[in-house]
N, C-alpha and C. Protein backbone atom coordinates (compact mmCIF):
# COMPACT_ATOMS: atom_id res chain seq x y z
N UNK A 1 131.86 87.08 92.32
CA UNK A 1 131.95 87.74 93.59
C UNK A 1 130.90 87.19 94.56
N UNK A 2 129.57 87.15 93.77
CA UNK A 2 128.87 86.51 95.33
C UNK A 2 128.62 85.13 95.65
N UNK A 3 129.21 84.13 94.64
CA UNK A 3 129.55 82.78 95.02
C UNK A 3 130.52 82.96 95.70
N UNK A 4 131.95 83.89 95.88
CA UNK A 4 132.86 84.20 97.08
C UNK A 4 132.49 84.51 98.58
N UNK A 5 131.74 85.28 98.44
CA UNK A 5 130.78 86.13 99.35
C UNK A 5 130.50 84.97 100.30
N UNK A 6 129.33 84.21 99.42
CA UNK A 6 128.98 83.02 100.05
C UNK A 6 129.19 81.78 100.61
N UNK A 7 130.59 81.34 99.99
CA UNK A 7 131.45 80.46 100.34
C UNK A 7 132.31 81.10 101.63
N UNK A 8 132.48 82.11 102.28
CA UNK A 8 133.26 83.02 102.73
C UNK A 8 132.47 82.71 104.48
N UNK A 9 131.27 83.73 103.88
CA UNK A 9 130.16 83.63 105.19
C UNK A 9 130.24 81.99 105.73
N UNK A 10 130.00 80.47 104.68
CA UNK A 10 129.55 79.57 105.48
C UNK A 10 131.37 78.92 106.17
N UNK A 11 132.16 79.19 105.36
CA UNK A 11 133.50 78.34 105.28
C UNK A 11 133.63 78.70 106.95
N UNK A 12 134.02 80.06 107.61
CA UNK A 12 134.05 81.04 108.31
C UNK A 12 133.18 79.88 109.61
N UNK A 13 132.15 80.07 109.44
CA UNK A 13 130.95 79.10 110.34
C UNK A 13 131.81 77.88 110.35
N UNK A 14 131.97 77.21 109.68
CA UNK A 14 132.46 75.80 109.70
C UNK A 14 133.76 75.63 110.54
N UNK A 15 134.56 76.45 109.75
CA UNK A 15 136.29 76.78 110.33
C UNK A 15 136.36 77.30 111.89
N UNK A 16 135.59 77.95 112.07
CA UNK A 16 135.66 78.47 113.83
C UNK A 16 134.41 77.39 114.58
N UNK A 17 134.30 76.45 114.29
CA UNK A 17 133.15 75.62 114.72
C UNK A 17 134.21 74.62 115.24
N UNK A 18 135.22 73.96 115.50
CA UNK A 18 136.36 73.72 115.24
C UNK A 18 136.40 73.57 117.18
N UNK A 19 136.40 72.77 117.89
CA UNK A 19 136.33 72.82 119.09
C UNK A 19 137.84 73.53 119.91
N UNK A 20 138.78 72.86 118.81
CA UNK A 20 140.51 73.73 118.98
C UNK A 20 140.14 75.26 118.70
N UNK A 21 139.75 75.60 118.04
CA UNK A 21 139.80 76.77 117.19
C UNK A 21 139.79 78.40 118.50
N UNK A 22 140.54 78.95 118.61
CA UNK A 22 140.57 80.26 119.89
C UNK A 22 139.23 81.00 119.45
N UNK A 23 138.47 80.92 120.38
CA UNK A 23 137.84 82.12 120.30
C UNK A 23 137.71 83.42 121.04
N UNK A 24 137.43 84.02 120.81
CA UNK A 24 137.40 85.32 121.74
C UNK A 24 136.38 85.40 122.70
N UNK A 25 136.80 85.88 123.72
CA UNK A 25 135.97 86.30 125.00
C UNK A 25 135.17 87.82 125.10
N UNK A 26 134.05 88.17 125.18
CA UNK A 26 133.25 87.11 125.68
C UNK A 26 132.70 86.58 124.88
N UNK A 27 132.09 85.01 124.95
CA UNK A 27 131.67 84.17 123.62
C UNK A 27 130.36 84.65 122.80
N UNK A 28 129.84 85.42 123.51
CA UNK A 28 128.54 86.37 122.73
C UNK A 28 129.47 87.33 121.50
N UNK A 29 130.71 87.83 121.87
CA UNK A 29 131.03 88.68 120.49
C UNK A 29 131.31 87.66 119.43
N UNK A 30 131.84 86.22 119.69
CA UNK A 30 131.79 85.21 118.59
C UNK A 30 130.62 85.29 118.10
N UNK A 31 129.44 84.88 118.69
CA UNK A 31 128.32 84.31 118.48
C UNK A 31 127.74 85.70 117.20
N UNK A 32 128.14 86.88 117.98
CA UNK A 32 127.42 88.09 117.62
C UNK A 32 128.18 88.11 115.93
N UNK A 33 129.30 87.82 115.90
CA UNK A 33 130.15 88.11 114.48
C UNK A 33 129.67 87.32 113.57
N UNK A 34 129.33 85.99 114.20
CA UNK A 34 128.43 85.06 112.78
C UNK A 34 127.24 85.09 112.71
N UNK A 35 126.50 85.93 113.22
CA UNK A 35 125.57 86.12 113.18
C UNK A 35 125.26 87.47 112.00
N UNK A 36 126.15 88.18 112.29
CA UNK A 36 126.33 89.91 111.33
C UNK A 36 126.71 89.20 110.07
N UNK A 37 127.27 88.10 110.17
CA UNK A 37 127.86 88.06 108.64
C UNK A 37 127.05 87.05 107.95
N UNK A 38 126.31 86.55 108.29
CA UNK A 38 124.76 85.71 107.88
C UNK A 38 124.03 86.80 107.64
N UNK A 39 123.83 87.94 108.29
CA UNK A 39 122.70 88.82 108.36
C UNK A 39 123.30 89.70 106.86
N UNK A 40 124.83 89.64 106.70
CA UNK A 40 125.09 90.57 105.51
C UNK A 40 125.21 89.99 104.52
N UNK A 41 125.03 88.46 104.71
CA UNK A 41 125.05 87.58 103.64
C UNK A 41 123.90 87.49 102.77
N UNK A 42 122.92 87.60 103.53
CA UNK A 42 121.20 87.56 103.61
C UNK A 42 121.39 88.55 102.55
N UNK A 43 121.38 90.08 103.09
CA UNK A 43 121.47 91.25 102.43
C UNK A 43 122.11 90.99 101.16
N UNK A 44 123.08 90.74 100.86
CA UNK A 44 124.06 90.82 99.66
C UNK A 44 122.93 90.34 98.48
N UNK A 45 122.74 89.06 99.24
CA UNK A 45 121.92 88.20 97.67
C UNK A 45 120.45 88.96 97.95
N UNK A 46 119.84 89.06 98.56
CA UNK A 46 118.48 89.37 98.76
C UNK A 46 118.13 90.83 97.92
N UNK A 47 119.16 91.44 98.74
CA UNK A 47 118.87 92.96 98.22
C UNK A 47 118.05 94.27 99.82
N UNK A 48 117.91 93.50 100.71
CA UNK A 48 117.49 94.09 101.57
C UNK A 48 117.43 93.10 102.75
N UNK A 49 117.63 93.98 103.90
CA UNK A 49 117.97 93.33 105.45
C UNK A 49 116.77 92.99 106.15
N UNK A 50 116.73 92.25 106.95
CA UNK A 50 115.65 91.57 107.87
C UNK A 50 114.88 92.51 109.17
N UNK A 51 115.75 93.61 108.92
CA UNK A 51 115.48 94.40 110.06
C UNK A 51 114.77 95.41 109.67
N UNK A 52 113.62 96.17 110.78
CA UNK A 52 112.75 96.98 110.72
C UNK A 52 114.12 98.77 110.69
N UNK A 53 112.71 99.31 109.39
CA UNK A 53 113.99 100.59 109.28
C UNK A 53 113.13 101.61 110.44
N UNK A 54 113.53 102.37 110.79
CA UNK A 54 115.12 102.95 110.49
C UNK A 54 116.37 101.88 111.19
N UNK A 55 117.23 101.62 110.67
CA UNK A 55 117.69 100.53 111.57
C UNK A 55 119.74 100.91 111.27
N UNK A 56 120.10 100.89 112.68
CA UNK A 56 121.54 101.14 112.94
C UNK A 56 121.98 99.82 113.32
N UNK A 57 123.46 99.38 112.61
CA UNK A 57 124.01 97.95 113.22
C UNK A 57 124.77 98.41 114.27
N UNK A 58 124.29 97.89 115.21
CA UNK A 58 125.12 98.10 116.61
C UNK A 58 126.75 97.31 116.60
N UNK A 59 127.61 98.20 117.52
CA UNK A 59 129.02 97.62 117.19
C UNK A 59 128.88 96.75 118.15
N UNK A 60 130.02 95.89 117.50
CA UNK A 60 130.29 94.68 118.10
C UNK A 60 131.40 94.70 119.08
């Protein structure tokens, strides 16, 4: 599962990196989505998040 995990998070980065590839407007919610999923990637293997607690993930 978390060699999936991980292959998932970078494939994702690579595949929408893709100059054809649609992205959504505005380009900050792209930016913002690979960014959350690095940040939950972090978490998964680590065991704890980068962020100061008490801490809420803001929607995207």
């Amino acid at each position: 599962m978390a060699e999936g995990f991980y292959y998932v998070s970078h494939f994702v980065t690579e595949w929408t990196s893709h100059p054809n590839f649609p992205r959504p407007d505005p380009v900050q919610y792209y930016e913002d989505c690979l960014e959350r999923l690095r940040d939950l990637t972090d978490w998964f293997f680590h065991g704890w998040h980068a962020y100061q607690e008490p801490h809420v993930w803001r929607d995207l």
